[in-house]
Protein backbone atom coordinates (compact mmCIF):
# COMPACT_ATOMS: atom_id res chain seq x y z
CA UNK A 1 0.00 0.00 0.00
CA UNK A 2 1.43 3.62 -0.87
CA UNK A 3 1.91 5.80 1.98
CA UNK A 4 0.69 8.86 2.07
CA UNK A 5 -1.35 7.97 -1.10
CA UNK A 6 -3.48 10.66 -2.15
CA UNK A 7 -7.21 10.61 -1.31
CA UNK A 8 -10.49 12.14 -1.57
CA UNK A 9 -11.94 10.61 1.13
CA UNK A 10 -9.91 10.94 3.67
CA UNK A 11 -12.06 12.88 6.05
CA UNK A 12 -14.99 11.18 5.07
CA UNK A 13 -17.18 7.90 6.46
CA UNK A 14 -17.46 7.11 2.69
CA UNK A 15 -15.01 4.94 0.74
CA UNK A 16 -14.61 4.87 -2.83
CA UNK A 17 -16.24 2.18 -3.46
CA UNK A 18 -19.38 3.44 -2.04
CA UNK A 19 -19.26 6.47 -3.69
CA UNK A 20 -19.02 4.76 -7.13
CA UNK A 21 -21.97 2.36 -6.25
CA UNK A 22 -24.08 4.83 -4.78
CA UNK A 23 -23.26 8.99 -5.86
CA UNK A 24 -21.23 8.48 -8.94
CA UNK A 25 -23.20 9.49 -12.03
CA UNK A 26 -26.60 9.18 -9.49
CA UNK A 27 -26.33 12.25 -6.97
CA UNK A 28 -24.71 14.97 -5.82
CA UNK A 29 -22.28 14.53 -2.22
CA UNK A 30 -20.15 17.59 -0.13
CA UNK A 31 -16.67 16.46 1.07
CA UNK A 32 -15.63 19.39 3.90
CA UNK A 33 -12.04 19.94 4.59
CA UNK A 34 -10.44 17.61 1.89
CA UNK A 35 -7.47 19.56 1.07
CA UNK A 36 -5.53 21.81 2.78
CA UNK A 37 -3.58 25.36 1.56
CA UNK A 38 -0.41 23.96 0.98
CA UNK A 39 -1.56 20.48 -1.24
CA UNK A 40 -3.41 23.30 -3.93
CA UNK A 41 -0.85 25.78 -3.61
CA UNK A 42 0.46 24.98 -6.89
CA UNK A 43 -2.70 25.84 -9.17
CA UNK A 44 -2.92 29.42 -10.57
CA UNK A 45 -3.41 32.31 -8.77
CA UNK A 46 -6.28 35.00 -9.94
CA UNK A 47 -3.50 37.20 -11.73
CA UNK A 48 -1.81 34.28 -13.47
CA UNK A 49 -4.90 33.17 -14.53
CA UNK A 50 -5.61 36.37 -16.02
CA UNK A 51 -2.34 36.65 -17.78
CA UNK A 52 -3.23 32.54 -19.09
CA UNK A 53 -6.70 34.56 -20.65
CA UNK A 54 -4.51 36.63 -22.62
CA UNK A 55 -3.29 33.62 -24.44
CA UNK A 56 -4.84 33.29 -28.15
CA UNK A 57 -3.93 29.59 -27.55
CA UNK A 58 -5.59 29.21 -24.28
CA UNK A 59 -9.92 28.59 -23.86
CA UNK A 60 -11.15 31.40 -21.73
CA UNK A 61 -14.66 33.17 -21.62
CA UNK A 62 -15.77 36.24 -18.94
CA UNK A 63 -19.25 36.12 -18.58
CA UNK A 64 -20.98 39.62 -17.07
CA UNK A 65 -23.98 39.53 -14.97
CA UNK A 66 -26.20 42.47 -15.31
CA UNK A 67 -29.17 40.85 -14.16
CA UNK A 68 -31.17 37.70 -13.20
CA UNK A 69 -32.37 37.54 -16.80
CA UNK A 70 -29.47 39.13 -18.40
CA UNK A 71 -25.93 37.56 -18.98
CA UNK A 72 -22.98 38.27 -21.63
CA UNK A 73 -20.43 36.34 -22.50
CA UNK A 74 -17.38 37.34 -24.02
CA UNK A 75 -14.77 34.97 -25.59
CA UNK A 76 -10.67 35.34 -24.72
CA UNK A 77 -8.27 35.74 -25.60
CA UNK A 78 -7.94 38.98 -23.68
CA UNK A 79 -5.80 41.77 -23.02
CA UNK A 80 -5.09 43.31 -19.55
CA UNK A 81 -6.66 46.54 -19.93
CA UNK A 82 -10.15 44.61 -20.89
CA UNK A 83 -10.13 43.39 -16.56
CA UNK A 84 -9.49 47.42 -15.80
CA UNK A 85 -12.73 47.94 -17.21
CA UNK A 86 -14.73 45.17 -15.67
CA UNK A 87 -14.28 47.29 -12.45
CA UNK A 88 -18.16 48.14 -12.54
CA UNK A 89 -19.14 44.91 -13.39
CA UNK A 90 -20.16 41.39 -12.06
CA UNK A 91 -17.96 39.28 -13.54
CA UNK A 92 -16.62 35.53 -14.21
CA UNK A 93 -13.15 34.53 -15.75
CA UNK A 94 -13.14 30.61 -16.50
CA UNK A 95 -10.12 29.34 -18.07
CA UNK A 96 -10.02 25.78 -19.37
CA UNK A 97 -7.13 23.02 -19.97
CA UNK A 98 -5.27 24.14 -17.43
CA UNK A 99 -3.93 20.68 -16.77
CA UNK A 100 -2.61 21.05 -20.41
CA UNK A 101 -0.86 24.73 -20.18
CA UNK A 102 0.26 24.17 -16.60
CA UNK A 103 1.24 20.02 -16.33
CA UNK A 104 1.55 20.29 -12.69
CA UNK A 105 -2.01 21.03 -11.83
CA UNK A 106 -2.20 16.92 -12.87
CA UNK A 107 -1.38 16.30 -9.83
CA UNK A 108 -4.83 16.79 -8.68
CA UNK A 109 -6.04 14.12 -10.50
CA UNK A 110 -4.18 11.67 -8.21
CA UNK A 111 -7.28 12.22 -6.27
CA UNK A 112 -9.83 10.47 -8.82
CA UNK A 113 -7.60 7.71 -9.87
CA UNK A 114 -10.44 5.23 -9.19
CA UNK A 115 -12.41 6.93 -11.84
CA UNK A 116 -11.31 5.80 -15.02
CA UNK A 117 -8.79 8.38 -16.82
CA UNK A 118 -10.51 8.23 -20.60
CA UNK A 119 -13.49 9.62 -18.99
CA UNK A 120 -11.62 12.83 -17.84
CA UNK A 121 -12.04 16.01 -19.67
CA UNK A 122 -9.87 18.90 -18.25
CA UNK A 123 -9.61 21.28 -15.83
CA UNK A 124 -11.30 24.10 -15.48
CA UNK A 125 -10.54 27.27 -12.93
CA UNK A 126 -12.59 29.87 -12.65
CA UNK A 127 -12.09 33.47 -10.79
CA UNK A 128 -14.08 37.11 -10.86
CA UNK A 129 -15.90 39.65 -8.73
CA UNK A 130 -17.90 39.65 -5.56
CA UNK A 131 -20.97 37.90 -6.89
CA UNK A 132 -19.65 36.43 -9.94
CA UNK A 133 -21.55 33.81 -11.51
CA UNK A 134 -22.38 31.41 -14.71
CA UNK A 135 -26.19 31.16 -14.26
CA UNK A 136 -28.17 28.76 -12.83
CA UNK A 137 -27.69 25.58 -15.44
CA UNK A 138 -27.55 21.94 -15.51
CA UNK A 139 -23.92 20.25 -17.51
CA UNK A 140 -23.89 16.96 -19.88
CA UNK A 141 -21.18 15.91 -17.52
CA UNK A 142 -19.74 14.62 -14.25
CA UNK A 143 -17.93 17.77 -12.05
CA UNK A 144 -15.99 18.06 -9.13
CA UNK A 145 -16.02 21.76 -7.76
CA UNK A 146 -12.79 22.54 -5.60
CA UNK A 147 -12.50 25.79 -3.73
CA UNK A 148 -8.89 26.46 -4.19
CA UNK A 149 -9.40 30.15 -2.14
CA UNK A 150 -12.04 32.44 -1.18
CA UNK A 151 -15.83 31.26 -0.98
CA UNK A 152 -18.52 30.12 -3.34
CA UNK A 153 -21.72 29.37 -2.51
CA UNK A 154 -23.51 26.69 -4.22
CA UNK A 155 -27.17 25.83 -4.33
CA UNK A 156 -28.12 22.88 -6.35
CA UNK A 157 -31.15 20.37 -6.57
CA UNK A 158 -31.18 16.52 -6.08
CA UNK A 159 -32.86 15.32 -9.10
CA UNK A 160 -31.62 15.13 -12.50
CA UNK A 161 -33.83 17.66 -15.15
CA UNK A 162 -33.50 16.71 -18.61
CA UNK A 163 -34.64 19.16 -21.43
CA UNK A 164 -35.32 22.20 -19.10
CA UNK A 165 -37.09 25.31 -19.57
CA UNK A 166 -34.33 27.81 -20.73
CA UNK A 167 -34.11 31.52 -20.71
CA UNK A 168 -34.65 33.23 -24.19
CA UNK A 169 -32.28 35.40 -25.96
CA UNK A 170 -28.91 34.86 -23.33
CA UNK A 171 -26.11 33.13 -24.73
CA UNK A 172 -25.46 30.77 -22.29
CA UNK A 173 -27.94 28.23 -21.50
CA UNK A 174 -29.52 28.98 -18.44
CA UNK A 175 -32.40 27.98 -16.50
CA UNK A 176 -35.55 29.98 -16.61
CA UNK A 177 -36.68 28.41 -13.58
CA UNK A 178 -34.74 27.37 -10.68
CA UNK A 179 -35.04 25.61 -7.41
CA UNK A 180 -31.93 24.38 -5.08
CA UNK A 181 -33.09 21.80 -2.50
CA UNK A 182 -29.82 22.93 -0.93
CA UNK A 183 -27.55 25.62 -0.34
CA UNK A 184 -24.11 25.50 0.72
CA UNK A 185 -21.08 28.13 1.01
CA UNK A 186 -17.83 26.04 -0.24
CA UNK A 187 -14.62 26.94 1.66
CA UNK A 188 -10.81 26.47 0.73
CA UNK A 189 -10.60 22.51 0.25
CA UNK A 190 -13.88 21.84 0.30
CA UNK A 191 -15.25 19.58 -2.59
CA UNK A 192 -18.77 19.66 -4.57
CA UNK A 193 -19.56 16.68 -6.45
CA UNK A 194 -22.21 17.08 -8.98
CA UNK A 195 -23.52 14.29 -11.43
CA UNK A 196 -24.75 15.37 -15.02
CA UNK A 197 -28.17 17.40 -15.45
CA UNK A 198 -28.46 18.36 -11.97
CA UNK A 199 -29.47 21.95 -11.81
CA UNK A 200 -26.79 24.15 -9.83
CA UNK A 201 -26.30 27.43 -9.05
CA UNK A 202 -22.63 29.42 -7.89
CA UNK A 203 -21.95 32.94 -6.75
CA UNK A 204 -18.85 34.28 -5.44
CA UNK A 205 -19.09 35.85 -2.21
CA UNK A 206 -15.35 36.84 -1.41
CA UNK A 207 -13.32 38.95 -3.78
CA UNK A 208 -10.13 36.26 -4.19
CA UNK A 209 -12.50 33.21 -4.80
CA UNK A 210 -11.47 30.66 -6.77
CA UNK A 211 -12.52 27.55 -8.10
CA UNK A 212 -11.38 25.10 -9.44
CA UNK A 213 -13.50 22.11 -11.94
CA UNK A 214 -12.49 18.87 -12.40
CA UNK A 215 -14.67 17.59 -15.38
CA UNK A 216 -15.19 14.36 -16.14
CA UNK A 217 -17.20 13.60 -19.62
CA UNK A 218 -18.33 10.51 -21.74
CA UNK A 219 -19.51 11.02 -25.63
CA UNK A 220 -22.73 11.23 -26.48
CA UNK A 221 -25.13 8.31 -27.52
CA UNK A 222 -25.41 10.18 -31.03
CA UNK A 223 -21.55 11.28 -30.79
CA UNK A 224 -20.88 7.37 -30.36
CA UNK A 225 -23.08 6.42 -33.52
CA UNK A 226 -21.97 8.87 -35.87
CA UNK A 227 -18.72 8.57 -35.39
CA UNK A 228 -18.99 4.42 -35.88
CA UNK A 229 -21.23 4.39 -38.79
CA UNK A 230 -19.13 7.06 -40.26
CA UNK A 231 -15.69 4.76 -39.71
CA UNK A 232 -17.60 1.87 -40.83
CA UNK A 233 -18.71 3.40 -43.74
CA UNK A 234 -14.55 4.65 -45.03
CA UNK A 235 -13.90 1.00 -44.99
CA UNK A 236 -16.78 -0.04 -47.36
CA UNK A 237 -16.59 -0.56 -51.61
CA UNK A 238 -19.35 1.61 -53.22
CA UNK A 239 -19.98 -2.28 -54.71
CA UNK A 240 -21.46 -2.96 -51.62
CA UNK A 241 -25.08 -1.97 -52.07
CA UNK A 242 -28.19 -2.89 -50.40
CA UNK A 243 -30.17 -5.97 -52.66
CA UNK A 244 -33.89 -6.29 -52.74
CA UNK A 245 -34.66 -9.53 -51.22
CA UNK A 246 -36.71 -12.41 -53.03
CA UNK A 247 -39.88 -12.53 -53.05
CA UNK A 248 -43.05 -14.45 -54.62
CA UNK A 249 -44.93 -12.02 -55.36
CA UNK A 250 -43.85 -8.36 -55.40
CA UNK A 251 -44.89 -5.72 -53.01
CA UNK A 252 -47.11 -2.65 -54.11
CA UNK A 253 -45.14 0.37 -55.24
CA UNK A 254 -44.00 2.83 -52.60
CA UNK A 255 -44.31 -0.24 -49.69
CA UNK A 256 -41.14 -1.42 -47.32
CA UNK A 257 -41.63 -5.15 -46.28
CA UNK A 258 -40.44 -6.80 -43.31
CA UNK A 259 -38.11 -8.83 -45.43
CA UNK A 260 -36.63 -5.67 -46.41
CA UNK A 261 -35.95 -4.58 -42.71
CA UNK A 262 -34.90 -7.74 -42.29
CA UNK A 263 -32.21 -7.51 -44.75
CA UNK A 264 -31.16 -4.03 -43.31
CA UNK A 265 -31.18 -5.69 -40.00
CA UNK A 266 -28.81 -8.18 -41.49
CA UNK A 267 -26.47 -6.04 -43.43
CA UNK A 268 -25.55 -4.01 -40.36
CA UNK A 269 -24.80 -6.48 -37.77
CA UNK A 270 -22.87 -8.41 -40.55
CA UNK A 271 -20.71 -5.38 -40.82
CA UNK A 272 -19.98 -5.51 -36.98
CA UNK A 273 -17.41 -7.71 -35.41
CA UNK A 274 -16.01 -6.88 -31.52
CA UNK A 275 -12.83 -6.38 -32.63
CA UNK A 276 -13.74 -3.94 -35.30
CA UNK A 277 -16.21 -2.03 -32.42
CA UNK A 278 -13.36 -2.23 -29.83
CA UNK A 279 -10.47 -0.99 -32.28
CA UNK A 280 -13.07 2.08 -33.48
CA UNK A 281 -14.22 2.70 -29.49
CA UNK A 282 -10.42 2.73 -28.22
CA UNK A 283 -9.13 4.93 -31.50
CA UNK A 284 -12.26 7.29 -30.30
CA UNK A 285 -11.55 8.01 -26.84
CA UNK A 286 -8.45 8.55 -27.23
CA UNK A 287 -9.34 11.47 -29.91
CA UNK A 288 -12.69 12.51 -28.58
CA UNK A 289 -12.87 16.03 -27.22
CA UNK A 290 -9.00 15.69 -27.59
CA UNK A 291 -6.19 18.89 -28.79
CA UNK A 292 -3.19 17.01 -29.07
CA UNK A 293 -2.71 17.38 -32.71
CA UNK A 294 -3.10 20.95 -32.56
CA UNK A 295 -1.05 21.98 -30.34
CA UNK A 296 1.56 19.37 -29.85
CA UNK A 297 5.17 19.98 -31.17
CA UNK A 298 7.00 16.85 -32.23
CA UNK A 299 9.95 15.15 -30.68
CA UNK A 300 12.94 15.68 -32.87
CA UNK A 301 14.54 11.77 -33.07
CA UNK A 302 16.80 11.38 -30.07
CA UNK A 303 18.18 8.78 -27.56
CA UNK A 304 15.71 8.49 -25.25
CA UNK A 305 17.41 6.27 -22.90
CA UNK A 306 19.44 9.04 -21.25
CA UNK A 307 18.97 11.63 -18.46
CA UNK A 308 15.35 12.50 -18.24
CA UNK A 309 12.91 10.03 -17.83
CA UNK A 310 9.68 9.58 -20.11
CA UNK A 311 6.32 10.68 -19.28
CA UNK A 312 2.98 11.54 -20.88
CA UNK A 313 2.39 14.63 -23.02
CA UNK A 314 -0.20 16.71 -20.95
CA UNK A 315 -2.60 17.09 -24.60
CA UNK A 316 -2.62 13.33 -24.99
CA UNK A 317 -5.16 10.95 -23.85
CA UNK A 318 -4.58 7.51 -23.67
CA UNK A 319 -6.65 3.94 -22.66
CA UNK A 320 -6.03 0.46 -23.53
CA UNK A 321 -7.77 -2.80 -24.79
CA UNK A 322 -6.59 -6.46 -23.54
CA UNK A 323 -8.67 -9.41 -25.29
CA UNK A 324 -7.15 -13.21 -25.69
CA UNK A 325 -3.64 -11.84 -24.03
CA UNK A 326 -3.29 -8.77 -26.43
CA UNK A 327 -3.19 -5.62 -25.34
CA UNK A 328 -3.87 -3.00 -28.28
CA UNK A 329 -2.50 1.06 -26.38
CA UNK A 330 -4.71 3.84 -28.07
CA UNK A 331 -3.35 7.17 -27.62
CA UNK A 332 -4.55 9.97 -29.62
CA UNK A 333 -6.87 8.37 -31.75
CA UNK A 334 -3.90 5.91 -32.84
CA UNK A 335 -3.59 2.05 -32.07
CA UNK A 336 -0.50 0.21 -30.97
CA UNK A 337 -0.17 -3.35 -30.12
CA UNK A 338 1.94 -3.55 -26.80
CA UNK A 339 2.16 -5.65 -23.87
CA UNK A 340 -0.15 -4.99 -20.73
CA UNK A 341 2.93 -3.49 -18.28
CA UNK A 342 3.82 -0.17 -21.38
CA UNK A 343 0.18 0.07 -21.73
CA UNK A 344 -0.93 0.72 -18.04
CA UNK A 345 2.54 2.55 -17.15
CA UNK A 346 1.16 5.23 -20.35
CA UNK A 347 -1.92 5.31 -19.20
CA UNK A 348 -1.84 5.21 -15.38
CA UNK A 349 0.60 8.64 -16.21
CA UNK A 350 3.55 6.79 -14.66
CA UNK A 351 6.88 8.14 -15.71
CA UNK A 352 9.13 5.73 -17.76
CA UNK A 353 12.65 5.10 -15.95
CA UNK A 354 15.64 4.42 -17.48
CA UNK A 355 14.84 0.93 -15.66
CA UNK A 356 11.38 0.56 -16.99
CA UNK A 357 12.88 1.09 -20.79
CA UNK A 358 16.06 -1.14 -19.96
CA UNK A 359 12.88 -4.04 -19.05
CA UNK A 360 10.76 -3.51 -22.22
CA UNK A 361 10.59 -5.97 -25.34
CA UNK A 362 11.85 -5.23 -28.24
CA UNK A 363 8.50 -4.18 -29.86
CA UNK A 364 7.55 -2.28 -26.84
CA UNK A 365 10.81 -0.59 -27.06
CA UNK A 366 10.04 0.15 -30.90
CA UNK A 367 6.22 1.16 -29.76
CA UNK A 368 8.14 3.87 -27.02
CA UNK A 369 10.39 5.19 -29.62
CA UNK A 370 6.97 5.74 -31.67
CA UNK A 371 5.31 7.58 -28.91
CA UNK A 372 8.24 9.84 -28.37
CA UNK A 373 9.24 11.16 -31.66
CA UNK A 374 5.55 11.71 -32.72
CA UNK A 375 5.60 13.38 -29.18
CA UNK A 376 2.75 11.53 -27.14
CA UNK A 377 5.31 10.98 -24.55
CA UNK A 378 7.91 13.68 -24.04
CA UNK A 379 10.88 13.92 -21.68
CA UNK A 380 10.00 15.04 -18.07
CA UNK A 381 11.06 18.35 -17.57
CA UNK A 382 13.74 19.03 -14.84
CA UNK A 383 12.75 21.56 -12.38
């Protein structure tokens, strides 16, 4: 057992096992106390994450409250003369990917390794005015609100609300009619989890609040089907066509028989084998909602069995697949067959060692090299 290992639970009767049976995805939960000053220290402050705003490469919105009814949103990047004239104004700065831009927030997420990593999306910090705010709205996705300084308070409901009521002609989708079934101020270290669709509701009350979001997001039901019928389809001959079935005595014009349906039926579960659907799912998450390929800059070939050791680029995402023995390692929405040990040290965002490289097969070895100069993995940078 790791000493010392992190955990979001610690001050809690609940173990993570219970939380996954009985609050994860289902309902929201309040952990008080879970971190202290010093273990969040290293996130952004509220002027560094102003100065990440003013970075064209760097996600960032402000949204202005002028009213209950009556939101704008404008979209970074900024300059520093735009906060000097939010001085009058409620405001919100949220800044996204910050575990991308700054690698060492990451270490957060040592505290949600039981949640699968190819669910996580990024992180998200947020800062502002007395009273800033996003609306009252419900999210498509899992959340873990941290307050990393100041206070926020949060009201939110218990029940899920799907296809609410929204307000007209405000940018941001917001709930025209709200109603918290509870109501809680967070302080520094204290945690919010909320599961998707629940209606919430936050509102700075101190002037150096921050928060910080931990989001956690799977694709869509019609995100999932697109993008399989639309790989499915790349690999099929325009010779491949649909065939009016046989039949005794022909069906009136305009009419679809069940034999026809039936051959549909047949035609696309012909076309589906597992280890098609489980190379397409693993190639997906690994690219869904994914920026690697914009913003990475490749390894230049190099000996990488020297001083620094090997770790994960912070803008990939990686899982794995192990069926029969064979492990297939997906990592930006490319597939390499590897054995299980490379494939869980990538994805568990364990550094490689000098010893871990020195212990790897040859086609591991030739799968690392891979990773490296088309800069999935990157040297670990020396502090």
């Amino acid at each position: 057992m790791q000493v010392n290992k992190p955990n979001l639970f610690k001050h809690s009767t609940l173990t993570q096992e219970q939380f996954l049976k009985d609050y994860w995805h289902k309902k929201p939960l309040l952990l008080k106390e879970v971190f202290t000053n010093k273990q969040l220290a290293f996130l952004p402050n509220k002027k560094e994450l102003i100065d990440l705003s003013c970075n064209q490469d760097i996600q960032s919105r402000i949204v202005i409250k002028n009213s209950e009814t009556d939101y704008e949103v404008e979209v970074g990047p900024f300059v520093k003369e735009d906060f000097n004239e939010l001085n009058n104004f409620i405001w919100n700065l949220l800044v996204s990917d910050i575990d991308k831009w700054q690698p060492e927030s990451r270490q957060l997420l040592n505290y949600f390794d039981f949640i699968r990593n190819w669910v996580f999306d990024d992180i998200m910090i947020s800062t502002g005015s007395i009273g800033g705010t996003v609306g009252p709205h419900t999210d498509h996705y899992d959340v873990f609100l941290i307050q990393v300084c100041g206070q926020r308070q949060w009201q939110f409901g218990h029940n899920k609300i799907y296809n609410p009521d929204l307000l007209n002609d405000v940018e941001l989708k917001l709930l025209d009619k709200f109603e918290a079934d509870e109501n809680y101020t967070l302080k520094p270290g204290d945690v919010l989890y909320l599961p998707p669709e629940v209606a919430h509701y936050g509102i700075a009350t101190s002037d150096d609040c921050i928060t910080c979001s931990i989001g956690m997001r799977t694709p869509s039901t019609s995100e999932l089907l697109t993008s399989f019928v639309d790989g499915l389809a790349e690999k099929l001959s325009e010779n491949d066509r649909f065939e009016e079935p046989q039949f005794h005595q022909h069906p009136a014009i305009g009419e679809i028989t069940q034999q026809d349906i039936e051959k549909v039926k047949k035609i696309l579960i012909e076309n589906i084998s597992i280890n098609d659907l489980s190379h397409w799912f693993g190639k997906y998450l690994s690219s869904y909602r994914n920026i690697f390929h914009e913003f990475n800059q490749y390894n230049q070939p190099d000996d990488i069995k020297d001083k620094n050791n090997l770790c994960l680029n912070p803008f990939s995402k990686a899982c794995y697949y192990t069926n029969k023995g064979e492990t297939t390692l997906f990592i930006n929405g490319d597939a390499y067959q590897c054995s299980l040990n490379l494939a869980q040290l990538v994805c568990n965002d364990k550094e490689l060692t000098s010893d871990n490289l020195e212990n790897l097969n040859d086609n591991d070895m030739t799968v690392v090299k891979s990773l490296f100069e088309n800069g999935a993995i990157e040297k670990k940078s020396v502090n």
